[in-house]
Protein backbone atom coordinates (compact mmCIF):
# COMPACT_ATOMS: atom_id res chain seq x y z
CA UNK A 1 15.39 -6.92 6.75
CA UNK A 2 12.32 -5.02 6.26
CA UNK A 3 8.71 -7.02 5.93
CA UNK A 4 8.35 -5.87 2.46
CA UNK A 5 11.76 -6.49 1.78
CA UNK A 6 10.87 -10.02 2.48
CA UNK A 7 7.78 -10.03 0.66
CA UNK A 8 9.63 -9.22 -2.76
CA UNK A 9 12.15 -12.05 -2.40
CA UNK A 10 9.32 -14.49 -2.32
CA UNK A 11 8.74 -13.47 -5.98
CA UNK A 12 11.98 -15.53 -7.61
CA UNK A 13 13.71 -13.74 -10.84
CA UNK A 14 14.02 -10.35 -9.57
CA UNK A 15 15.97 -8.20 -12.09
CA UNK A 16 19.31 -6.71 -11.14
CA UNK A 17 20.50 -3.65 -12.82
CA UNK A 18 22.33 -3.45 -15.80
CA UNK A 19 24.87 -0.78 -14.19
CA UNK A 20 27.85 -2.96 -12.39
CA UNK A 21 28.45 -1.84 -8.62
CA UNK A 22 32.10 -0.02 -9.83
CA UNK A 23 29.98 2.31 -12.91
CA UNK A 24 30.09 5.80 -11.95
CA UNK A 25 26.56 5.73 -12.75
CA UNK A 26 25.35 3.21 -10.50
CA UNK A 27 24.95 4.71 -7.47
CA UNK A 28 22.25 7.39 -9.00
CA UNK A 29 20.02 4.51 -10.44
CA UNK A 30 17.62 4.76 -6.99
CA UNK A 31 17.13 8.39 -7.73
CA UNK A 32 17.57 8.85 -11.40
CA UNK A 33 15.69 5.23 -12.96
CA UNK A 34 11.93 5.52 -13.36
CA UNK A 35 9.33 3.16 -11.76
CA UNK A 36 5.80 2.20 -12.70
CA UNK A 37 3.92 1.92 -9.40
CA UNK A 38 0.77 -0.15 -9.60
CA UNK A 39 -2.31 -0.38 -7.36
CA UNK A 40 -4.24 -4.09 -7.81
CA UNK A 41 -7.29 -3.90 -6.29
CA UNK A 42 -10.95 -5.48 -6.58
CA UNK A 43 -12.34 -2.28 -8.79
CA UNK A 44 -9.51 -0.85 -10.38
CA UNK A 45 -5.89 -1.62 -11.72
CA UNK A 46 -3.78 2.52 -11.18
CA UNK A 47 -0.18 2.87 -12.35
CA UNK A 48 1.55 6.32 -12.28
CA UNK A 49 5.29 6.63 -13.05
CA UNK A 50 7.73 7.28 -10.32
CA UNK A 51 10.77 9.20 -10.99
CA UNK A 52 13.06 9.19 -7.80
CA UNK A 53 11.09 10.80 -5.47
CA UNK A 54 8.28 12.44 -7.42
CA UNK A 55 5.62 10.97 -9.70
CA UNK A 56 5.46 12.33 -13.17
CA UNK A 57 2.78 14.31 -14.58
CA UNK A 58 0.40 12.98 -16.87
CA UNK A 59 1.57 9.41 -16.68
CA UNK A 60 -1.55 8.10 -13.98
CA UNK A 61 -3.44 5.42 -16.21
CA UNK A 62 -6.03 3.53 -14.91
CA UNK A 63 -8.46 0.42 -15.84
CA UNK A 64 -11.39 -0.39 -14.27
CA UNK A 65 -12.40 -3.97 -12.90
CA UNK A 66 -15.00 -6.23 -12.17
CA UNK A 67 -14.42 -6.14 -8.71
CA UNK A 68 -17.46 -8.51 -7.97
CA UNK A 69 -16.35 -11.95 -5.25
CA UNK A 70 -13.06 -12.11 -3.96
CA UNK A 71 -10.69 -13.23 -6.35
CA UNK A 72 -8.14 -11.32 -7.70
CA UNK A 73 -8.15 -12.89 -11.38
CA UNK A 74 -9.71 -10.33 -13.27
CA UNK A 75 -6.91 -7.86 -11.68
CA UNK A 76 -4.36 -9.87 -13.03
CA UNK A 77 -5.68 -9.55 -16.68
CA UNK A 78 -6.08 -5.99 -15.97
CA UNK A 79 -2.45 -5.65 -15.37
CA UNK A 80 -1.71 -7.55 -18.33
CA UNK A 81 -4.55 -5.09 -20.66
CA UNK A 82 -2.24 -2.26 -18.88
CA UNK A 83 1.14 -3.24 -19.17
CA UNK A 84 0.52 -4.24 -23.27
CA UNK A 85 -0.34 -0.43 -23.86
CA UNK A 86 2.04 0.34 -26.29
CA UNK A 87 3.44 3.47 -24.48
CA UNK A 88 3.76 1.38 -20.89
CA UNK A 89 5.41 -1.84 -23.16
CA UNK A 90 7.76 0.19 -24.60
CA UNK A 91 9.01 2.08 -21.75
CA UNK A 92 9.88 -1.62 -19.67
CA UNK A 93 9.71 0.42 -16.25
CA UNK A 94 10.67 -1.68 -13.11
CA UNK A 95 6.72 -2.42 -11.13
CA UNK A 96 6.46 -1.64 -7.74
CA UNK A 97 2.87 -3.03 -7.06
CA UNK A 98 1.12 -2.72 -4.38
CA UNK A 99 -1.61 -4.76 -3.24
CA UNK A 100 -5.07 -3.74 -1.62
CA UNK A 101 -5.89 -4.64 1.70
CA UNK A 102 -7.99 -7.35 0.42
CA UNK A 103 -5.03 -9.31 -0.72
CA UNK A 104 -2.50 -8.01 1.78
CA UNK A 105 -4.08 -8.63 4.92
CA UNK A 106 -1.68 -7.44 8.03
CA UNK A 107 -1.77 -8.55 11.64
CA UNK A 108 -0.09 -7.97 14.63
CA UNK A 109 1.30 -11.35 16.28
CA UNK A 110 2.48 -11.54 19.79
CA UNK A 111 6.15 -12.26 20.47
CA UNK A 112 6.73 -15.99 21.14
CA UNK A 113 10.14 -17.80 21.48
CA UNK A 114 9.21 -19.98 18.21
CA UNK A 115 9.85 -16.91 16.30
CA UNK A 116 13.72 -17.48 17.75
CA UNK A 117 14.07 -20.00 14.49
CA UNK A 118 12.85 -21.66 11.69
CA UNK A 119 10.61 -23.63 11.18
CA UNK A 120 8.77 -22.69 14.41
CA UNK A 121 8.68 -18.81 13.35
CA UNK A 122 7.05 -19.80 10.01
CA UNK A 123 4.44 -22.16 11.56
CA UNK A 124 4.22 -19.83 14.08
CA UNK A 125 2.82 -16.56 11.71
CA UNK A 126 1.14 -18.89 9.80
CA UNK A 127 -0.85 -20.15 12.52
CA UNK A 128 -1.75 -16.56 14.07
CA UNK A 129 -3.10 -15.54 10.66
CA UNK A 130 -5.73 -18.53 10.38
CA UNK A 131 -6.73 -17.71 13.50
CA UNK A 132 -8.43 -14.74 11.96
CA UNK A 133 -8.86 -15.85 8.66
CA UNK A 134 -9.61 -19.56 8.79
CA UNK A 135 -7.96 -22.56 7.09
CA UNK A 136 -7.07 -20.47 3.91
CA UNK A 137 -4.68 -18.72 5.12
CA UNK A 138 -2.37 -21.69 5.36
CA UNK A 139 -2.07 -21.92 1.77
CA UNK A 140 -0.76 -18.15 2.18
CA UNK A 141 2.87 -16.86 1.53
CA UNK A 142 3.57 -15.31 5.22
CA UNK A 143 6.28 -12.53 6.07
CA UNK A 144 7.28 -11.02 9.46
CA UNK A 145 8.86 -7.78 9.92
CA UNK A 146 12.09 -7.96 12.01
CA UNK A 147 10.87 -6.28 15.51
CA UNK A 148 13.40 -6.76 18.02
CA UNK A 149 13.43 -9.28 20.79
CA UNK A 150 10.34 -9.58 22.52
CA UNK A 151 8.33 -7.07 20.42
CA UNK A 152 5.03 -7.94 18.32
CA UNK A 153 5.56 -8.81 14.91
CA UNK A 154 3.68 -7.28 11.99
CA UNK A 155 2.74 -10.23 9.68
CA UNK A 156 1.64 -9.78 6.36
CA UNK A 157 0.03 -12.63 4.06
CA UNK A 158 -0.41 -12.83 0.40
CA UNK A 159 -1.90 -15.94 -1.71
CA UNK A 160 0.52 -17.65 -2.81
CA UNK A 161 -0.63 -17.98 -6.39
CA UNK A 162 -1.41 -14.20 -5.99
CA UNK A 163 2.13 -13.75 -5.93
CA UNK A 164 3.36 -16.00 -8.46
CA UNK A 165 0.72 -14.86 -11.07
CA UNK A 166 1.99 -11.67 -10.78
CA UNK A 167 5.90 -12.66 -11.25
CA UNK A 168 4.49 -14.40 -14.47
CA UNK A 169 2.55 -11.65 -16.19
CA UNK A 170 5.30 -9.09 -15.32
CA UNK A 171 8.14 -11.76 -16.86
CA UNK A 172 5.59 -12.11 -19.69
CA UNK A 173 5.46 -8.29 -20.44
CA UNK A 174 9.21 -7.84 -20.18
CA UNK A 175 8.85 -6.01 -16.58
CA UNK A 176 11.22 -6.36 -13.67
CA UNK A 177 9.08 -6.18 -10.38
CA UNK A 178 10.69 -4.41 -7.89
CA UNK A 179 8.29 -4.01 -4.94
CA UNK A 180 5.56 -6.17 -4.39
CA UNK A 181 4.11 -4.66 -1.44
CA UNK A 182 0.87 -4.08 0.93
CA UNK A 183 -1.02 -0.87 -0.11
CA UNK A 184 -0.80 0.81 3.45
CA UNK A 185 3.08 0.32 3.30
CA UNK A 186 2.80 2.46 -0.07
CA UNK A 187 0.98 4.88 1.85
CA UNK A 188 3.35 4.64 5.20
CA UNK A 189 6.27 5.36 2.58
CA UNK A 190 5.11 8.03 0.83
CA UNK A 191 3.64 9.92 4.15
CA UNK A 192 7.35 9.21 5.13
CA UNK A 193 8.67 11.20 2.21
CA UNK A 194 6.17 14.18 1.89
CA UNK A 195 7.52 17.21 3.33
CA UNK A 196 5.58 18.58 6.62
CA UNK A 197 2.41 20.21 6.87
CA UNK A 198 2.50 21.66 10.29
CA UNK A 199 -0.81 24.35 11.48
CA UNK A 200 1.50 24.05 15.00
CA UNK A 201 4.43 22.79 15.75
CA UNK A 202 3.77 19.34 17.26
CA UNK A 203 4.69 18.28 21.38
CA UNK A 204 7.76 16.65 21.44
CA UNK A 205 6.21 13.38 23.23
CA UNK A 206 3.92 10.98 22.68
CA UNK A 207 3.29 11.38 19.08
CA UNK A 208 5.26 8.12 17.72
CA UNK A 209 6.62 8.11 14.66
CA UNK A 210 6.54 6.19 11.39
CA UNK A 211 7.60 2.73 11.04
CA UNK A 212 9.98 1.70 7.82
CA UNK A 213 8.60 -1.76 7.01
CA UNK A 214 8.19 -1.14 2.97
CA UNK A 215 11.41 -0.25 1.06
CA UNK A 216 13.03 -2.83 -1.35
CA UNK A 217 16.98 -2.30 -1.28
CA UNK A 218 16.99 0.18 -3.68
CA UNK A 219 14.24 2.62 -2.42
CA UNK A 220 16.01 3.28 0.41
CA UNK A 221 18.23 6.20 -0.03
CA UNK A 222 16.87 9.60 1.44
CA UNK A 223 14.17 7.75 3.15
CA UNK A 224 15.69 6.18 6.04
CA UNK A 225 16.61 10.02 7.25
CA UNK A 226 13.35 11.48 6.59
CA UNK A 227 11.71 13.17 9.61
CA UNK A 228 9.36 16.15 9.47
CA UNK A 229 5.88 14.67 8.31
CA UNK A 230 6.48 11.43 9.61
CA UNK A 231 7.61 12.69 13.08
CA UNK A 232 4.81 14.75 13.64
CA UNK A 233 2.42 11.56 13.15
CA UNK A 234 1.50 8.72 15.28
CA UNK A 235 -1.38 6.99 13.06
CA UNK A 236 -1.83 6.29 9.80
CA UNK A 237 -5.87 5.96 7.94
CA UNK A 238 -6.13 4.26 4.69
CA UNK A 239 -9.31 4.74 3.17
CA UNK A 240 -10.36 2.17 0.14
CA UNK A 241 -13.48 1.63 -1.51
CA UNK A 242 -15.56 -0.48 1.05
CA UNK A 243 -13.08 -0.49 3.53
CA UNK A 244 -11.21 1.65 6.45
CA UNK A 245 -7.67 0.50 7.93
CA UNK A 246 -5.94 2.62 10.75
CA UNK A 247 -2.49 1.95 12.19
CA UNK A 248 -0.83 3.52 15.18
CA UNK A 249 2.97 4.10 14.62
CA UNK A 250 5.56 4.00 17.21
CA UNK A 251 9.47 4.21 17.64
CA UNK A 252 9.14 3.83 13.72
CA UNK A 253 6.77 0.97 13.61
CA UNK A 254 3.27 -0.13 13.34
CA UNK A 255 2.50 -1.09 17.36
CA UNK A 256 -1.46 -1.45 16.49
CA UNK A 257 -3.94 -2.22 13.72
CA UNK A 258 -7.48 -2.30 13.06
CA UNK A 259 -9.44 -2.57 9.79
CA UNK A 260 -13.37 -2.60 9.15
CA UNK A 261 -16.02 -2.22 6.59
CA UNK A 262 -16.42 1.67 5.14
CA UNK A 263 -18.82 3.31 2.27
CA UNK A 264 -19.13 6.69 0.65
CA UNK A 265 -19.54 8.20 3.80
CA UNK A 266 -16.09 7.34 5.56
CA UNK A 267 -15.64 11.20 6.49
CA UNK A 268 -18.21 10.26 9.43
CA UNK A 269 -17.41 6.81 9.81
CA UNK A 270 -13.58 7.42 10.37
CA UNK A 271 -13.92 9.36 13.12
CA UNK A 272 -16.67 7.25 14.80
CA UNK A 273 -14.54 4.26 14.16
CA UNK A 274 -11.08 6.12 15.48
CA UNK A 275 -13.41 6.93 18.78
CA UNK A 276 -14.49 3.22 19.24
CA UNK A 277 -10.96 1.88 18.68
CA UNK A 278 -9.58 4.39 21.56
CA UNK A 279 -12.28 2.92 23.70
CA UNK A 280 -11.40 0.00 23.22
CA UNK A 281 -7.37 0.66 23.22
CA UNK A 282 -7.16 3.58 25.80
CA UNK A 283 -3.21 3.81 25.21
CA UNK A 284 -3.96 5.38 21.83
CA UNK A 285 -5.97 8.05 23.05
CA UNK A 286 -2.63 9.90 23.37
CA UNK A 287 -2.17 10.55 19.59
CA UNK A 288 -3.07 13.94 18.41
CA UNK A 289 -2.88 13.42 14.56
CA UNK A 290 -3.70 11.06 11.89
CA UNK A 291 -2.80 11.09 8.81
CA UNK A 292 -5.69 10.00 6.08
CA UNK A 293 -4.56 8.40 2.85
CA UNK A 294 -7.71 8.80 0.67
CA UNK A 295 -8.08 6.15 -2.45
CA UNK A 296 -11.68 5.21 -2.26
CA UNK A 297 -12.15 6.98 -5.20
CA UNK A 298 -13.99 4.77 -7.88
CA UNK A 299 -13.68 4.90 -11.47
CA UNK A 300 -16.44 5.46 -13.32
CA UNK A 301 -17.37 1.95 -14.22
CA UNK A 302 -18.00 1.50 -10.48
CA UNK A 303 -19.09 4.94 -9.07
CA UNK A 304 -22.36 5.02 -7.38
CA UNK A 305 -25.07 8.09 -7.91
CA UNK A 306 -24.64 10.07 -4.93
CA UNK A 307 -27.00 9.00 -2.35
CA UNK A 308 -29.34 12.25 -1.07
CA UNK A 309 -28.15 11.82 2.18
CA UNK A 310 -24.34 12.55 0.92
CA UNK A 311 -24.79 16.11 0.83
CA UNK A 312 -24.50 16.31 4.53
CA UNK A 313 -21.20 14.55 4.86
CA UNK A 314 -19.11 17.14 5.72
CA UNK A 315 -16.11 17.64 3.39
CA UNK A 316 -14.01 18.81 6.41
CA UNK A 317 -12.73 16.28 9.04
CA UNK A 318 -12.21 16.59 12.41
CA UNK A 319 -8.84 18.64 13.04
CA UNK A 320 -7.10 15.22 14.73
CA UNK A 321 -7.22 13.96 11.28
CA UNK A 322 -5.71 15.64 7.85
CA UNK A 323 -5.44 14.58 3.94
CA UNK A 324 -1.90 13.27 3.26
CA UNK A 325 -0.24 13.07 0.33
CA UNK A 326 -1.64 10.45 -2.25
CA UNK A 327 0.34 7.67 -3.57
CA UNK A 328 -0.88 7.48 -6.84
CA UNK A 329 -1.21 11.57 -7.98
CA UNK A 330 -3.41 14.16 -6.66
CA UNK A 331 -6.90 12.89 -6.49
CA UNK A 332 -5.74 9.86 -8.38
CA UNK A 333 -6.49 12.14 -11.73
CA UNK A 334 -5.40 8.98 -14.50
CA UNK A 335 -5.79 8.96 -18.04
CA UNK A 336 -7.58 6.26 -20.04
CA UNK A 337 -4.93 4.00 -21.89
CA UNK A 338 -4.32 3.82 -25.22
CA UNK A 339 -7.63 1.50 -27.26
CA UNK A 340 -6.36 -2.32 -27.67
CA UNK A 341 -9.73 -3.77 -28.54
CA UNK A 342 -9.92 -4.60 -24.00
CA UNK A 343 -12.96 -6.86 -22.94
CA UNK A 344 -15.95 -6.02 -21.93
CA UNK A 345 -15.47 -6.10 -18.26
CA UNK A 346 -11.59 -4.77 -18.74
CA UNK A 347 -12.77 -2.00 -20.52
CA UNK A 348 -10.22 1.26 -19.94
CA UNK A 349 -11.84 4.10 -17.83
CA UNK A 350 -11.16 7.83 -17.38
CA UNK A 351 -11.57 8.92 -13.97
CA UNK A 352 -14.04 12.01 -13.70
């Protein structure tokens, strides 16, 4: 079982499909039934409709947030502003939702032979993550991924109320939720199932390959024998406002992980910070491309005058690194929903 697989079934009252297993129909519902694929975050609530393997045209909406402490309230009543437009209500899509890496956080635990059973494996994860993120974290929901004997585990964990206020304003808007699910594993799945980009054709060794650990049951499909873009890279970057996470892939999975503070500027801080990290972890010196997810787009509500130094942040990267596809539509271009009298600080935005 997949770690996001696991995350999902801690949110109770998943909807099943209406289709029994012996319709005709019912195995095409992972490719033909439409999904609205949310991004909750401190400064902005993003859906887009997903349609099998492409996301539809037009369909990106997108409400800004007051993304000022910690707390992911405000979010939630964004969701709810977003879901209530009367397009989005009517249409009932299945969520898939993915989480920023402020309420996701992901670390790599060392193999230990409590993880052999429960409850050791449980108190075990739990304990690894409030060693980096203090007492708090015990109050988290915590997920492993299922690495095999002896391997490190990738841990993800999500407030628990986090989790259950979203099961409760999804019920309350008549959604199913699907996919509840870090944002890099969005961005792992959909680098997964973008077809390649290749300037050269890539060595044969030592550039690692993408790790599955995001796809409820019925995402799987085509995915699990996708190769070509996710071959050819052994690290992932996930660029968010304020923040930079990078992950180096292997045999499928996500072997390291590192996360720290990033601004406007992250074209020069990535590959400063990429540099550093090798220093630090020589073994990953050996990758030869990484694959940038880029969402640290603001909407307007947030965006910051550009600073005069900006103009000499180069708009090319370095050639280890290149754009990859993003989640959420090119340049996240959304459309501002439909008026319902929002709030003040839930007030809909057009992205520029």
């Amino acid at each position: 079982m997949s770690l996001i697989e696991r995350i999902s079934r801690l949110v109770p009252g998943r909807a099943r499909s209406s289709l029994s297993p012996s319709s005709p129909r019912a195995s095409l519902v992972p490719l033909a039934q439409r999904r609205l694929r949310v991004l909750l975050s401190p400064q902005q609530v993003l859906c887009v409709v997903r349609h099998g393997g492409r996301l539809v045209d037009g369909s990106a909406r997108q409400i800004a947030v007051d993304g000022t402490g910690s707390h992911w309230q405000a979010a939630i009543d964004a969701l709810r502003t977003l879901l209530q437009q009367p397009d989005i209500a009517a249409a009932r899509l299945p969520l898939e939702i993915s989480l920023s890496g402020r309420w996701s956080q992901l670390v790599l635990a060392p193999w230990s032979d409590a993880l052999l059973s429960e409850p050791s494996a449980s108190r075990f994860l739990q304990t690894q993550l409030a060693a980096l993120y203090g007492d708090n974290a015990r109050g988290w929901s915590v997920v492993g991924d299922d690495a095999p004997y002896g391997h490190t585990r990738l841990v993800c964990g999500v407030d628990s109320t986090l989790l259950q206020a979203l099961k409760d304003v999804a019920a309350e808007c008549g959604h199913a939720c699907r996919v509840i699910e870090p944002l890099l594993a969005t961005a792992l799945r959909t680098l997964e199932a973008s077809p390649p980009k290749r300037r050269r054709k890539a060595p044969d060794a030592a550039t690692g390959t993408l790790s599955r650990i995001d796809a409820a049951p019925e995402a799987t499909g085509t995915l699990s024998r996708i190769k070509g873009s996710a071959d050819a890279v052994g690290a992932l970057a996930l660029i968010e406002p304020g923040r930079i996470t990078m992950a180096a892939l292997r045999d499928r999975r996500i072997v390291a992980i590192q996360s720290q503070p990033g601004s406007e500027a992250w074209r020069l801080e990535l590959p400063q910070a990429w540099q550093r990290w090798t220093l630090r972890a020589p073994e990953l010196a050996t990758i030869e491309q990484v694959a940038v997810t880029d969402l640290s787009a603001l909407p307007p509500a947030h965006a910051f005058a550009p600073a005069a130094a900006l103009h000499l942040v180069p708009d090319a990267l370095p050639s280890r690194f290149h754009l990859s596809a993003n989640p959420f539509g090119e340049r996240a271009a959304v459309s501002a929903p439909a008026a319902q009298t929002p709030s003040p600080t839930n007030k809909p935005e057009v992205a520029a």
